[in-house]
N, C-alpha and C. Protein backbone atom coordinates (compact mmCIF):
# COMPACT_ATOMS: atom_id res chain seq x y z
N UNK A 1 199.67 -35.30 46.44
CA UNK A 1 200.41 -34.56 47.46
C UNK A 1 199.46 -34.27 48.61
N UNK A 2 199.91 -34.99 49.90
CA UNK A 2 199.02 -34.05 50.61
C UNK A 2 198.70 -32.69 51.41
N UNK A 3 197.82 -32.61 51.91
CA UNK A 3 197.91 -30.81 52.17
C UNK A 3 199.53 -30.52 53.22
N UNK A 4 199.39 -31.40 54.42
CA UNK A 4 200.35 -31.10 55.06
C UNK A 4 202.24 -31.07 54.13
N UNK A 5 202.29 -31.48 52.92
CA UNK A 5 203.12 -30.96 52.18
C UNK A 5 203.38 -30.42 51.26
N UNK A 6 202.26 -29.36 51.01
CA UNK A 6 202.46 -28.53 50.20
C UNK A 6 203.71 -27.38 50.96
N UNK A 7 204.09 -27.04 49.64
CA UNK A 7 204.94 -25.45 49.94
C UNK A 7 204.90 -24.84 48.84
N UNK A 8 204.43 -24.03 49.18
CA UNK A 8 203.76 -22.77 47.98
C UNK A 8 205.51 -22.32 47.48
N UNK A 9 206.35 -22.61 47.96
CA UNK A 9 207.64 -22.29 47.17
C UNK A 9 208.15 -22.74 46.23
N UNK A 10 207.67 -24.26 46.48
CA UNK A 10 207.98 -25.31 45.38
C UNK A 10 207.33 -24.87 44.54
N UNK A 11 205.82 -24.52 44.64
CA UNK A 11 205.55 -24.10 43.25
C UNK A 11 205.22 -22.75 42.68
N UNK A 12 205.63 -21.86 43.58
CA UNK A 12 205.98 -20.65 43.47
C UNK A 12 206.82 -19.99 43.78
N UNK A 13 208.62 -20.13 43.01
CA UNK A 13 209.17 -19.86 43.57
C UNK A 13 209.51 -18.40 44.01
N UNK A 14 209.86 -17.83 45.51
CA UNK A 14 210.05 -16.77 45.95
C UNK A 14 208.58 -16.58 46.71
N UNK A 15 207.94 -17.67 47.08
CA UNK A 15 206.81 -17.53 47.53
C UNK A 15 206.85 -18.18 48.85
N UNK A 16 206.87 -17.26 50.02
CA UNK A 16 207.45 -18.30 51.48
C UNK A 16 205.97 -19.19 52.16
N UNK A 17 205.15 -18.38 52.16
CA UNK A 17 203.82 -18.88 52.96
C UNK A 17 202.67 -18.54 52.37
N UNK A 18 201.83 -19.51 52.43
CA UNK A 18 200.14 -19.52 52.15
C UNK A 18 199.79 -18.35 52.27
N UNK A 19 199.91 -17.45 53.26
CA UNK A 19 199.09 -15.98 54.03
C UNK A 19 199.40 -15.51 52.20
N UNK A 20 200.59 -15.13 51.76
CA UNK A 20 200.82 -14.22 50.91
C UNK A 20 200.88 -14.73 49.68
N UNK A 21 200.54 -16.12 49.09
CA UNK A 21 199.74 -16.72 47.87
C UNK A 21 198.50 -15.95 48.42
N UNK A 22 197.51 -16.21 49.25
CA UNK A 22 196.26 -15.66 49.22
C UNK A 22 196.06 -14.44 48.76
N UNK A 23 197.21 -14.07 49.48
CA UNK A 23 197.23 -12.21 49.41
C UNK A 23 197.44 -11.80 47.60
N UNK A 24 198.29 -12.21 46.94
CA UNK A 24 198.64 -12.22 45.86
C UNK A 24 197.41 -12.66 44.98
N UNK A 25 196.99 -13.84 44.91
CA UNK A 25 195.40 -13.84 45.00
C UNK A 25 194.35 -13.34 44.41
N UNK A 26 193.98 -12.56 45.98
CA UNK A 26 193.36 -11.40 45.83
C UNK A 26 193.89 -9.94 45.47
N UNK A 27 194.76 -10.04 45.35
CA UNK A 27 195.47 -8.64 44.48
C UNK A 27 195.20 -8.68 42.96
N UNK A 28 195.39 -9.81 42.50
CA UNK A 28 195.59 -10.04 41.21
C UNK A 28 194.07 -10.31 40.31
N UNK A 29 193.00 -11.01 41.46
CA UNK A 29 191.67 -10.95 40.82
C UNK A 29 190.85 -10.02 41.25
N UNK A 30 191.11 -8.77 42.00
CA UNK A 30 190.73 -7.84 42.12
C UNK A 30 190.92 -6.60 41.16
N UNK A 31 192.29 -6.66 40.51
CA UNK A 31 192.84 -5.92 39.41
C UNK A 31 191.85 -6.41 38.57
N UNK A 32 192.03 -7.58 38.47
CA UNK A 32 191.52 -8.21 36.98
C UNK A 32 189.79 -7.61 36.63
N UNK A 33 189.30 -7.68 38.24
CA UNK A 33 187.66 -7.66 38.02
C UNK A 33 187.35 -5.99 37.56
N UNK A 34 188.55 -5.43 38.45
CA UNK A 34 188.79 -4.07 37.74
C UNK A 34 189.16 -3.40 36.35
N UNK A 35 189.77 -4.22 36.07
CA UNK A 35 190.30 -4.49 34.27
C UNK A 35 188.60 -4.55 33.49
N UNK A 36 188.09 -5.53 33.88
CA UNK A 36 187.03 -5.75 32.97
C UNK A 36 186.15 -5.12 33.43
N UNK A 37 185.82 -4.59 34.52
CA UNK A 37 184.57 -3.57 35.22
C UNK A 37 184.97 -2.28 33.79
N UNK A 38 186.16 -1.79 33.96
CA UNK A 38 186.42 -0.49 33.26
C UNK A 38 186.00 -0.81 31.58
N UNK A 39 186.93 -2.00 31.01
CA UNK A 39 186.32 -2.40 29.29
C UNK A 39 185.16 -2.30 28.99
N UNK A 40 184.28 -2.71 30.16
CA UNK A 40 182.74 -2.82 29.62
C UNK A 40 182.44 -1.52 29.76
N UNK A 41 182.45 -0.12 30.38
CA UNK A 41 182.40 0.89 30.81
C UNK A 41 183.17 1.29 29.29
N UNK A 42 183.94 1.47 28.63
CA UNK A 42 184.72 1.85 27.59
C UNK A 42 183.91 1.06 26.40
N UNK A 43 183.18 -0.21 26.25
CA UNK A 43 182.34 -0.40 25.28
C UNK A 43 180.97 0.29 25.43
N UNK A 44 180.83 0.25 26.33
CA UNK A 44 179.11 1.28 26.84
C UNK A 44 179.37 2.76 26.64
N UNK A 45 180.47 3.21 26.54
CA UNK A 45 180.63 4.06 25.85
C UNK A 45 180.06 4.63 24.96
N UNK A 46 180.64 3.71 23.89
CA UNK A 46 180.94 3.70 22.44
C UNK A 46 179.49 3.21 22.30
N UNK A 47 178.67 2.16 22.34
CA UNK A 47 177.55 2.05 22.15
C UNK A 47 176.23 2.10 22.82
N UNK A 48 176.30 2.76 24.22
CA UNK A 48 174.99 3.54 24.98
C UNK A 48 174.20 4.38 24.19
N UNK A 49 174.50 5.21 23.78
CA UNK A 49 173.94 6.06 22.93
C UNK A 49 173.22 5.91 21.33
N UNK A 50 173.80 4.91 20.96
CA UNK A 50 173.49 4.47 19.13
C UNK A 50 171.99 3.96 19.48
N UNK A 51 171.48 3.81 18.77
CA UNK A 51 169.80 3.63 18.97
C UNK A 51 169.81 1.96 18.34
N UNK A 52 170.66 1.64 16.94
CA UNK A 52 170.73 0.59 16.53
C UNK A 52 171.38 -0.29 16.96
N UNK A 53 172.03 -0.41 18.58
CA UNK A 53 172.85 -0.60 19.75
C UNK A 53 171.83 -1.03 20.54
N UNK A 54 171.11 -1.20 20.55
CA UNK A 54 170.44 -1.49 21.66
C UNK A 54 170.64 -2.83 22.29
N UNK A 55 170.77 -3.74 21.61
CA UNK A 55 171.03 -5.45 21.79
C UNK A 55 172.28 -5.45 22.66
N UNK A 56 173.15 -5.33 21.95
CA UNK A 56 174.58 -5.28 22.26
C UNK A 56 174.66 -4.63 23.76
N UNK A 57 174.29 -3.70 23.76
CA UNK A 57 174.37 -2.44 25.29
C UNK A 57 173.16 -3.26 25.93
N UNK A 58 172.27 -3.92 25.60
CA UNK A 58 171.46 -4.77 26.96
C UNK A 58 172.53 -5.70 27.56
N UNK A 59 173.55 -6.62 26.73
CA UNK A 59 174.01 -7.75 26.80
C UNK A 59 175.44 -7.37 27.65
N UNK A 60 176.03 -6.05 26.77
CA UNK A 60 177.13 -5.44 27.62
C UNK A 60 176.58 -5.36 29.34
N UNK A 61 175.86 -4.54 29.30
CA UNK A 61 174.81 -4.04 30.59
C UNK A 61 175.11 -4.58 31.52
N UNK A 62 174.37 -6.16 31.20
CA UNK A 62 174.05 -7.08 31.64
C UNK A 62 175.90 -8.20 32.36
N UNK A 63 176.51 -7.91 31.04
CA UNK A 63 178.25 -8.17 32.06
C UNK A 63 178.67 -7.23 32.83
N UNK A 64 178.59 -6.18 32.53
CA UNK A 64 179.17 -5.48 33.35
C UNK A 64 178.39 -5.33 34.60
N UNK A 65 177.51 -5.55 34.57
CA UNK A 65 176.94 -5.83 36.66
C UNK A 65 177.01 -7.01 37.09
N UNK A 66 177.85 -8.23 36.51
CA UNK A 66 178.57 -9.08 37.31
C UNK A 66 179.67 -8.91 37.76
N UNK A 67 180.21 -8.38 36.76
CA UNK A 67 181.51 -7.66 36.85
C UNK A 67 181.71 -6.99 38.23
N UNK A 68 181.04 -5.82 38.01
CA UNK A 68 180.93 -5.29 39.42
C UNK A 68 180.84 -5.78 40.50
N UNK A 69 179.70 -6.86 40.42
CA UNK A 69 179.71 -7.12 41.52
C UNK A 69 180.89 -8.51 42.53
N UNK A 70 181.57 -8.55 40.62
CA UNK A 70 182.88 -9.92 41.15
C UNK A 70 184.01 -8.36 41.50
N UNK A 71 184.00 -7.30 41.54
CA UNK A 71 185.02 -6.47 41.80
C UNK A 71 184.54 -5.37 43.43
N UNK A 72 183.31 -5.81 44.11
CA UNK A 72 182.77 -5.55 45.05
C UNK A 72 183.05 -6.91 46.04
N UNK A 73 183.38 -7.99 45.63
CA UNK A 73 183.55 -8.95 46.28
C UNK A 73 185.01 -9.09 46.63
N UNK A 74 185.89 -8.81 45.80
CA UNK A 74 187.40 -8.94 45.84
C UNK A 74 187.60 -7.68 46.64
N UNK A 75 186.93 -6.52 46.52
CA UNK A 75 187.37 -4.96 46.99
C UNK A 75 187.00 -5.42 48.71
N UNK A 76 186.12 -5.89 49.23
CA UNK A 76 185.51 -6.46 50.15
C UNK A 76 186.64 -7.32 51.09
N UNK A 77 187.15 -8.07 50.28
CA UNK A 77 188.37 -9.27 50.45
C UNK A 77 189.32 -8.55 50.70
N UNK A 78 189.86 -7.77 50.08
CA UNK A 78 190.95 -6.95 50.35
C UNK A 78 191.27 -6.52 51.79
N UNK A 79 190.01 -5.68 51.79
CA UNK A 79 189.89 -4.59 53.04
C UNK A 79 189.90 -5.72 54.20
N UNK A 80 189.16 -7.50 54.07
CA UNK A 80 189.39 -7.43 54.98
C UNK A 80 190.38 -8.33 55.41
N UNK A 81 191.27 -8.75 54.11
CA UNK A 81 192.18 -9.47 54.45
C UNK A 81 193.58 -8.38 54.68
N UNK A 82 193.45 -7.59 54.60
CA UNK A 82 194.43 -6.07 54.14
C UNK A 82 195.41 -6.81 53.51
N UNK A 83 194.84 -6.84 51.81
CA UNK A 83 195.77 -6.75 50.87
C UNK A 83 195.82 -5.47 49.88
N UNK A 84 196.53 -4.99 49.92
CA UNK A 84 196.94 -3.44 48.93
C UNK A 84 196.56 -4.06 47.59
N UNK A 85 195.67 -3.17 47.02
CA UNK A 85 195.77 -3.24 45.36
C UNK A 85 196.50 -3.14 44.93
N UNK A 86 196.83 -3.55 43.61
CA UNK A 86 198.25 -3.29 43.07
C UNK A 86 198.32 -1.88 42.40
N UNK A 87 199.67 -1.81 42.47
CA UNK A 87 199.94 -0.01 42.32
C UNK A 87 200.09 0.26 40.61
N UNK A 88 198.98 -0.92 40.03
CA UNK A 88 199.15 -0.52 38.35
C UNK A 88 197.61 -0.03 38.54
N UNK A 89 196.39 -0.04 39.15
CA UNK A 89 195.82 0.31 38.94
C UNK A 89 195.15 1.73 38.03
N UNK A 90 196.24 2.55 38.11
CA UNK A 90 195.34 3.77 37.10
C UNK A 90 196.17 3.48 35.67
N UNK A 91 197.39 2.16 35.19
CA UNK A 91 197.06 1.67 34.17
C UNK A 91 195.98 0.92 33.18
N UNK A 92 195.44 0.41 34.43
CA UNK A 92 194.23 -0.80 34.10
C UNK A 92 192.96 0.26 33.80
N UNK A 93 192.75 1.46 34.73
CA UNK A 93 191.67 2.78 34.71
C UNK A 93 191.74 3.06 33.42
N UNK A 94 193.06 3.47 32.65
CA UNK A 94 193.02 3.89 31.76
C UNK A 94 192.82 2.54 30.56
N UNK A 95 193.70 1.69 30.36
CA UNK A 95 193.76 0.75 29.84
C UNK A 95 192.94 -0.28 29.62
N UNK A 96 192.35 -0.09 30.79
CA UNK A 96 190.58 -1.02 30.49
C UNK A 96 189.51 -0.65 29.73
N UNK A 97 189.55 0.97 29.39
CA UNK A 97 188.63 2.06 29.02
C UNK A 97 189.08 1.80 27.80
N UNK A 98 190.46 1.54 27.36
CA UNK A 98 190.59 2.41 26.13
C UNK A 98 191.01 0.64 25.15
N UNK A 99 191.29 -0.07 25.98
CA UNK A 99 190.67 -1.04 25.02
C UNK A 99 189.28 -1.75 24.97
N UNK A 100 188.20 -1.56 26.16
CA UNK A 100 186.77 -1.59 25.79
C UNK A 100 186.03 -0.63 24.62
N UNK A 101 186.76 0.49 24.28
CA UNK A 101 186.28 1.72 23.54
C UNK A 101 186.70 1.47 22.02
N UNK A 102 188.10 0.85 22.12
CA UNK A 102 188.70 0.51 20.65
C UNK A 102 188.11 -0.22 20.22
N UNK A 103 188.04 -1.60 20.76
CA UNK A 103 187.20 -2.48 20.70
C UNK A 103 186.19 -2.63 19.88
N UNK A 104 185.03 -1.48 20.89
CA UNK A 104 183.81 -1.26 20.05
C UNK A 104 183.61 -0.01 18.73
N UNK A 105 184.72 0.53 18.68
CA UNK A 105 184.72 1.35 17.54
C UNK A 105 185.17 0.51 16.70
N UNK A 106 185.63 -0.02 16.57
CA UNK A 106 186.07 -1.31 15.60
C UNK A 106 184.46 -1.96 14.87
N UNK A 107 183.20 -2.46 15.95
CA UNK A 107 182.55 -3.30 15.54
C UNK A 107 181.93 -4.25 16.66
N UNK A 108 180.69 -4.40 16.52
CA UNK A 108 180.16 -5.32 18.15
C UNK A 108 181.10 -6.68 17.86
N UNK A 109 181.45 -7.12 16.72
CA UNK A 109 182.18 -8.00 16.65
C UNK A 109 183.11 -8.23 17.03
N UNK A 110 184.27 -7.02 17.05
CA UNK A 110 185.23 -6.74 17.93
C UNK A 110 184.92 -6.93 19.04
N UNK A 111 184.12 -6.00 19.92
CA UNK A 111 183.65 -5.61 21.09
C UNK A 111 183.39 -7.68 21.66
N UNK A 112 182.81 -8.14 21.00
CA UNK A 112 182.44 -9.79 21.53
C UNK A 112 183.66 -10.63 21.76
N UNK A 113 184.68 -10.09 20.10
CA UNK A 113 186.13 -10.98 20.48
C UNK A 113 186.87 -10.37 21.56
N UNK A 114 187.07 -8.81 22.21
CA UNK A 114 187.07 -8.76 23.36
C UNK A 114 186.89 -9.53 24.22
N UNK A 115 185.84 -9.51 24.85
CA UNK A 115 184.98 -10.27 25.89
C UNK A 115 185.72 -12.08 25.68
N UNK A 116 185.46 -12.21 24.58
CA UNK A 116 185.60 -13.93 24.49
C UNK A 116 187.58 -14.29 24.81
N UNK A 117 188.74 -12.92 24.09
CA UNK A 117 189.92 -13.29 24.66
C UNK A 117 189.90 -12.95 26.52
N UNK A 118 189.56 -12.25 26.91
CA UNK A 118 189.72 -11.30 28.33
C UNK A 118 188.88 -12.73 28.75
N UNK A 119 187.97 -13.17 28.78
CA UNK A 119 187.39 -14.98 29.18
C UNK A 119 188.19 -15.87 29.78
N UNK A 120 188.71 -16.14 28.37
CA UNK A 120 189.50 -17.21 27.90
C UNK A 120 190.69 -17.08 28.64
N UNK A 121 191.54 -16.29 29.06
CA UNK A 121 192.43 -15.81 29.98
C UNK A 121 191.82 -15.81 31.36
N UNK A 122 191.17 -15.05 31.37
CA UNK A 122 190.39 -15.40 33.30
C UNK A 122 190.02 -17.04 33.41
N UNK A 123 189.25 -17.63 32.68
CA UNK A 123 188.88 -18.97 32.83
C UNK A 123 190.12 -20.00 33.07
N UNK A 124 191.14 -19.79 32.64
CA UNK A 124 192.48 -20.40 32.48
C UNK A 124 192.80 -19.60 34.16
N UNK A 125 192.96 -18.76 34.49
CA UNK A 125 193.66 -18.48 35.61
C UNK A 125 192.79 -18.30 37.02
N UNK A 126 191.45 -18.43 36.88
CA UNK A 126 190.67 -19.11 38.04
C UNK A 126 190.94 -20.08 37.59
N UNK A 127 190.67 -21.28 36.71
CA UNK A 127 190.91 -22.89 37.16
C UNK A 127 192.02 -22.90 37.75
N UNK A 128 193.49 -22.75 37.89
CA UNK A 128 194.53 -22.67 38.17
C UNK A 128 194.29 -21.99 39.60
N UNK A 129 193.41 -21.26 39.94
CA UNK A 129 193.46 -21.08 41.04
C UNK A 129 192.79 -22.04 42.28
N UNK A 130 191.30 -22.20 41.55
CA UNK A 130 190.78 -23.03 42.06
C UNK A 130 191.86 -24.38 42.22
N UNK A 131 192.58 -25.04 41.46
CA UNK A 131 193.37 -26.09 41.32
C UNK A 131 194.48 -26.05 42.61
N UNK A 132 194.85 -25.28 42.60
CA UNK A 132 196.02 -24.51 43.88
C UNK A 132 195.26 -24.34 44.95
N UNK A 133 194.27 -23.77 45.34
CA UNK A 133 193.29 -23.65 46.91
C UNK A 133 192.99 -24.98 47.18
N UNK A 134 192.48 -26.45 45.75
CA UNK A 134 192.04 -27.61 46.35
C UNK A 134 193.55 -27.82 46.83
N UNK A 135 194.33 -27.79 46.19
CA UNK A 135 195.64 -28.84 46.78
C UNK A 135 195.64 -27.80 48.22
N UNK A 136 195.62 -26.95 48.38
CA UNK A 136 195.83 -26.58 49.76
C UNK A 136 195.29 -27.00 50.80
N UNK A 137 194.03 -27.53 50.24
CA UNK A 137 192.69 -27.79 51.30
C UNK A 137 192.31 -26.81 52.27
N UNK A 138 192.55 -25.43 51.48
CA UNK A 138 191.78 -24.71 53.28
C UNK A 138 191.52 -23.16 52.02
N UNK A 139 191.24 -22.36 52.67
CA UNK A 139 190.07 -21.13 51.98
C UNK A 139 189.43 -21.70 51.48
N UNK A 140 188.37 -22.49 51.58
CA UNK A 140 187.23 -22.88 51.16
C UNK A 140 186.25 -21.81 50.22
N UNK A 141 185.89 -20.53 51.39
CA UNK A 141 185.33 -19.85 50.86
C UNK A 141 185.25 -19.01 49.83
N UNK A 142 186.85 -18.69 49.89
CA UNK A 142 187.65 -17.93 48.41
C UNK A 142 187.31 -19.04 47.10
N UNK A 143 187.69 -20.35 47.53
CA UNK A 143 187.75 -21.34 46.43
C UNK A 143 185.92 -21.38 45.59
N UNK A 144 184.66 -20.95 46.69
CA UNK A 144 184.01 -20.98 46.45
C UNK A 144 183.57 -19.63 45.48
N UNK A 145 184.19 -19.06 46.29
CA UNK A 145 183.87 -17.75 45.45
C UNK A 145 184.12 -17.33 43.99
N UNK A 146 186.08 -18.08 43.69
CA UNK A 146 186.50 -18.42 42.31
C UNK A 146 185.33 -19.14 41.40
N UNK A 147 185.03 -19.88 41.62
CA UNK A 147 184.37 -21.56 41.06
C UNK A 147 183.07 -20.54 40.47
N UNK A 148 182.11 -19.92 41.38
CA UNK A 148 180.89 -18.89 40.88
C UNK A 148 181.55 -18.28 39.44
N UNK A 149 182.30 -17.32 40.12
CA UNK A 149 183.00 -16.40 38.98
C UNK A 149 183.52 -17.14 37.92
N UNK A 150 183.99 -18.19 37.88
CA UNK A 150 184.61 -18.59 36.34
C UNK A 150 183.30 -18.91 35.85
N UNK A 151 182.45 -19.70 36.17
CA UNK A 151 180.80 -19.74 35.83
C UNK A 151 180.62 -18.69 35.13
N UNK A 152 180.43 -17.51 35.65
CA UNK A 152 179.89 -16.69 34.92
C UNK A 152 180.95 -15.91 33.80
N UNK A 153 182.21 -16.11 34.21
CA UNK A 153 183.02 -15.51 33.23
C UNK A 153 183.44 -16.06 31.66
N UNK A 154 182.75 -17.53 32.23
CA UNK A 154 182.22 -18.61 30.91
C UNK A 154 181.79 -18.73 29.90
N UNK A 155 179.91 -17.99 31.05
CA UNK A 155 179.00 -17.81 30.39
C UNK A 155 179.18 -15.97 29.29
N UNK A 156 179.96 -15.43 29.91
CA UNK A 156 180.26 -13.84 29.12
C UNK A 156 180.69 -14.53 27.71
N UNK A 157 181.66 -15.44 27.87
CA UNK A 157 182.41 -16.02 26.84
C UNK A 157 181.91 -17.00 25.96
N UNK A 158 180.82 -18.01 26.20
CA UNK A 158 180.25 -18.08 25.44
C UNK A 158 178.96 -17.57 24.65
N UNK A 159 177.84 -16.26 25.59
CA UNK A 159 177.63 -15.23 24.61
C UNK A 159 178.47 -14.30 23.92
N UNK A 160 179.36 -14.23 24.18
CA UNK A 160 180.21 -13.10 23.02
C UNK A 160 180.20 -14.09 21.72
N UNK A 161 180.90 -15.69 22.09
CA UNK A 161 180.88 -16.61 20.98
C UNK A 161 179.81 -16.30 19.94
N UNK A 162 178.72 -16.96 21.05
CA UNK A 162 177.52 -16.80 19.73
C UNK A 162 177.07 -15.86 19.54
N UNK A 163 177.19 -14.92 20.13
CA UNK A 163 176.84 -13.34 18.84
C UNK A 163 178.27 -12.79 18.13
N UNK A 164 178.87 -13.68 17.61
CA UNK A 164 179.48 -13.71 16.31
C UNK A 164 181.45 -12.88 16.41
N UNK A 165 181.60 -13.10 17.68
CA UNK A 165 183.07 -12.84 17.76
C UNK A 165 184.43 -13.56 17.07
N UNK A 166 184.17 -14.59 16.99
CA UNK A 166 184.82 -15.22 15.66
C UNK A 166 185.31 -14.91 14.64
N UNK A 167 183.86 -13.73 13.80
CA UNK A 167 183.75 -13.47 12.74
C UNK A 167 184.93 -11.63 12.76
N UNK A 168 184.84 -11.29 13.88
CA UNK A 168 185.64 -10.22 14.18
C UNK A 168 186.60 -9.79 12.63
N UNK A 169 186.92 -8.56 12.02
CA UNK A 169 188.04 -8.62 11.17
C UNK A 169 189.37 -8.95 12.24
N UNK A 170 190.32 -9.37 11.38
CA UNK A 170 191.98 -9.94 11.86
C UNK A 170 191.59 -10.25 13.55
N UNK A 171 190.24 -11.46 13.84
CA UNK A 171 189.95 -12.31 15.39
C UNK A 171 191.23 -12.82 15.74
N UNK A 172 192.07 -13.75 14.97
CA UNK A 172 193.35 -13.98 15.11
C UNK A 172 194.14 -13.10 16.21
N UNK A 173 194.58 -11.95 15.24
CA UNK A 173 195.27 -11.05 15.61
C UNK A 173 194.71 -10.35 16.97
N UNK A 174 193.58 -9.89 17.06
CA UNK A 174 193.02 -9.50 17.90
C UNK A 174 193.10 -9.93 19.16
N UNK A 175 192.33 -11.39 18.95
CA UNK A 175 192.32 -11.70 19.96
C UNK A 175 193.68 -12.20 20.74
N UNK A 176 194.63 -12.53 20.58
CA UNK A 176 196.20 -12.89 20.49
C UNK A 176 196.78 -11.79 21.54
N UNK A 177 196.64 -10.45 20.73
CA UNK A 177 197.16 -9.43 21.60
C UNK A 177 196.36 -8.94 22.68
N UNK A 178 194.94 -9.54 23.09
CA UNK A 178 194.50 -9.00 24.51
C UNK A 178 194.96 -10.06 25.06
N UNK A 179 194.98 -11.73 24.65
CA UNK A 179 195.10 -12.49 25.31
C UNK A 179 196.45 -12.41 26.31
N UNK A 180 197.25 -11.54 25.42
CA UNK A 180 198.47 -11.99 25.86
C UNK A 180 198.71 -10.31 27.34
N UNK A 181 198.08 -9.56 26.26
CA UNK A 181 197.69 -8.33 27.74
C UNK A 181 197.58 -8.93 28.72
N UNK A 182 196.73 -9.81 28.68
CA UNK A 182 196.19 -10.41 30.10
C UNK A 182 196.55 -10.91 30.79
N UNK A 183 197.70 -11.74 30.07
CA UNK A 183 198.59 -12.88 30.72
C UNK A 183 199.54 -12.10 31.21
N UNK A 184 200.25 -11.06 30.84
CA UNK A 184 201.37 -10.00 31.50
C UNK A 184 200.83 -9.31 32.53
N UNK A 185 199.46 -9.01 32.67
CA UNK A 185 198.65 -8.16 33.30
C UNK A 185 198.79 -8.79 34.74
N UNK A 186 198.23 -10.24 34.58
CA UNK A 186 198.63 -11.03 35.80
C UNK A 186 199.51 -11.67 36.55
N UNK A 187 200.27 -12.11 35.86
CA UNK A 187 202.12 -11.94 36.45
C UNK A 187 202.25 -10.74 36.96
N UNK A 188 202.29 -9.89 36.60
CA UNK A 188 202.78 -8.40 37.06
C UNK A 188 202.08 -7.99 38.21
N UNK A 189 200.46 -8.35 38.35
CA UNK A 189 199.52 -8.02 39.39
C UNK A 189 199.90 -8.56 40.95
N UNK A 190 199.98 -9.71 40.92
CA UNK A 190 200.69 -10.58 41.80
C UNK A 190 201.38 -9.86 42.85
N UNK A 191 202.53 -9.17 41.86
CA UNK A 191 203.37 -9.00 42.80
C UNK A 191 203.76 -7.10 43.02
N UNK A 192 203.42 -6.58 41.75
CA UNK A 192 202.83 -4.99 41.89
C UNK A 192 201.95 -4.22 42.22
């Protein structure tokens, strides 16, 4: 397809123009960076303080100031594309906290299958984004900016892997129901 015929309606329907895919966008991976800024904040919680924690809370630490700084980049985008956050935000405040906190009261194991479903969901919906900006051929810089971030939202996902999230009790189950949080989280972000 080429750029001059795309229509973001065709494949979004109720979606009239490019300006407000972008906008939507950045609404939706700004929530998101906010979603996971708060989980890791709700596992640092739970294990800042334990002395036999120490590993885990370097490694948490250590995501959560990408995090930040992928939710300083979108907050940035916003302001200056003036797109409104979405108005679920003090769900996600609360909801990010209190499943980073469950999480890790559960077990760093938990706390990793966290990290590795909340991934696995972002990695799936930046490629898809990135995939949608190439067919557009234009925000380059957004597209560049996605492409970094799934990089590193990768790399979260495959250290949670290998420090033993797998092994999580009921990983299945677990991981299933954030995955699917996530996936409602972002439909809904879009456009709330």
């Amino acid at each position: 397809m080429s750029e001059t015929s795309f229509n973001p309606a065709q494949h979004h329907p109720g979606r009239t123009t490019t300006a407000e895919r972008i906008k939507e966008m950045i609404r939706v991976d700004h929530a998101g960076e906010y979603g996971a800024v708060r989980i890791y904040e709700g596992q640092l919680a739970v294990f800042r303080n334990l002395p036999h924690k120490k590993k885990i809370t370097a490694a948490l630490k250590h995501m959560a100031e990408e995090e930040e700084e992928h939710l300083a980049r979108f907050s940035t985008l916003a302001v200056e594309r003036n797109v409104r956050p979405t108005a679920l935000n003090p769900f996600w405040h609360i909801g990010g906290f209190a499943m980073g906190a469950v999480t890790a009261l559960i077990g760093e194991k938990a706390a990793h299958a966290c990290t590795v479903a909340v991934e696995t969901v972002i990695d799936e919906h930046y490629q898809s984004q990135i995939s949608e900006l190439t067919e557009l051929g234009t925000e380059e810089d957004l597209k560049d900016t996605i492409i970094q971030f799934r990089e590193e939202e990768i790399a979260h996902k495959q250290q949670a892997l290998d420090s033993g999230a797998e092994e999580a009790v009921g990983y299945p189950l677990l991981s299933g129901a954030i995955q699917a949080i996530c996936r409602i989280a972002i439909r809904t972000c879009e456009k709330v």
